[in-house]
Protein backbone atom coordinates (compact mmCIF):
# COMPACT_ATOMS: atom_id res chain seq x y z
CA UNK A 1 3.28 1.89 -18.47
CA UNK A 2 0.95 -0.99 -19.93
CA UNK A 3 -1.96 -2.50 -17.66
CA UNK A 4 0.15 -5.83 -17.40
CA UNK A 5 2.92 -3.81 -15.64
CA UNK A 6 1.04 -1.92 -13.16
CA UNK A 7 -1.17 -4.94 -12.18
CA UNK A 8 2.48 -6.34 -11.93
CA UNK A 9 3.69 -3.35 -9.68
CA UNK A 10 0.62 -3.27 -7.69
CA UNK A 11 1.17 -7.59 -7.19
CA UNK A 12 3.97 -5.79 -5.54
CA UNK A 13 3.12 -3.17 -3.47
CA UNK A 14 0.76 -5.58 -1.89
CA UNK A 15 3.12 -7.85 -0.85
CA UNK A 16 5.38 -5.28 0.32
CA UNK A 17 2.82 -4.67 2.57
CA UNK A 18 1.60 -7.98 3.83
CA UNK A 19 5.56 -8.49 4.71
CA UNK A 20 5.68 -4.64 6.50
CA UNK A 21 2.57 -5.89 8.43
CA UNK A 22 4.43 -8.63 9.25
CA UNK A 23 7.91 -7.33 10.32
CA UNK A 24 5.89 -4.22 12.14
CA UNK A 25 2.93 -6.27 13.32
CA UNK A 26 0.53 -3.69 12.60
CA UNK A 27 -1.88 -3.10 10.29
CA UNK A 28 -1.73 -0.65 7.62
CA UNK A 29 -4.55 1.83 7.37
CA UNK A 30 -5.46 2.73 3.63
CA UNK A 31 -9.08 3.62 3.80
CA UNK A 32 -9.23 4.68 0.36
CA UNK A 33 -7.22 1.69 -1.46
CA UNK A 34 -10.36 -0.42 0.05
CA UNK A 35 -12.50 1.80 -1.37
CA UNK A 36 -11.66 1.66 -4.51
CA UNK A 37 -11.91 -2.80 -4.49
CA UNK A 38 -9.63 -2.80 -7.25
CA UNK A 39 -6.78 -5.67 -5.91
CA UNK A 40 -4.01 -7.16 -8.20
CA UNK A 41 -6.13 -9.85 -9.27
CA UNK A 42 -8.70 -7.79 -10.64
CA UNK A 43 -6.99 -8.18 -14.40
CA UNK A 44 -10.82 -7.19 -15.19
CA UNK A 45 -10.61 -3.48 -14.20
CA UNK A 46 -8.89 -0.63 -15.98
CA UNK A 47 -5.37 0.09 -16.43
CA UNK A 48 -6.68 3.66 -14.91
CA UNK A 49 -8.19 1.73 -11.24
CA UNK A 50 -5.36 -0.28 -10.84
CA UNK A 51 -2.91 2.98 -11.12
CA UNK A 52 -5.43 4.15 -8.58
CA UNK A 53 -4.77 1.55 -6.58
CA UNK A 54 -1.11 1.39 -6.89
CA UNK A 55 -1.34 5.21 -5.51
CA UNK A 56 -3.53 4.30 -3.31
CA UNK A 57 -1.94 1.49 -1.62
CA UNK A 58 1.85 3.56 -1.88
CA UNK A 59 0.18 6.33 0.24
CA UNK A 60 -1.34 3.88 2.97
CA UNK A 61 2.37 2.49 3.67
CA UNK A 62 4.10 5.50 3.27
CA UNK A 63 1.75 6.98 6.15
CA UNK A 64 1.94 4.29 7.98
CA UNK A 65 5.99 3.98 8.10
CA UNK A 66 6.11 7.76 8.64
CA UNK A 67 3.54 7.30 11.56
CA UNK A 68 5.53 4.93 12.97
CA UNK A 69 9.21 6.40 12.79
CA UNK A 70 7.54 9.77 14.42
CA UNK A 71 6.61 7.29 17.27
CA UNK A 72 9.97 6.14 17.12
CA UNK A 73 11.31 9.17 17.19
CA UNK A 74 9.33 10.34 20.22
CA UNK A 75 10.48 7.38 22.32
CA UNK A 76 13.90 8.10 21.52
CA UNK A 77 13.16 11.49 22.85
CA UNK A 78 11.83 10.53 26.10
């Protein structure tokens, strides 16, 4: 994958989650994507930080959606 795609992909994943946040009204927790301060329109960084990133960012929402159907899950229990 070139650097123009992934800083396309990771355009992306980062509105995927500002429209999660949104629909869930939560915030997602990805200590380690802010870490790294590598955001889409960083074109300056290196096609390795923004793959990084991409990970990064994937992880944070896939935790936090998993978090949140366990929850969902557990109220459905109850």
């Amino acid at each position: 994958m070139r650097k123009q795609e992934l800083i396309h992909l990771h355009s992306l994943l980062a509105q995927v989650q500002v429209h999660y946040e949104e629909e869930s009204e939560t915030e997602v927790q990805h200590d380690e994507y802010a870490t790294l301060g590598v955001k889409p329109t960083s074109i300056h960084k290196s096609k390795t930080d923004h793959k990084d990133a991409v990970f990064a960012l994937a992880d944070g929402i896939i935790n936090d959606m998993a978090a949140e159907s366990d929850e969902t899950r557990t109220l459905a229990a109850d």
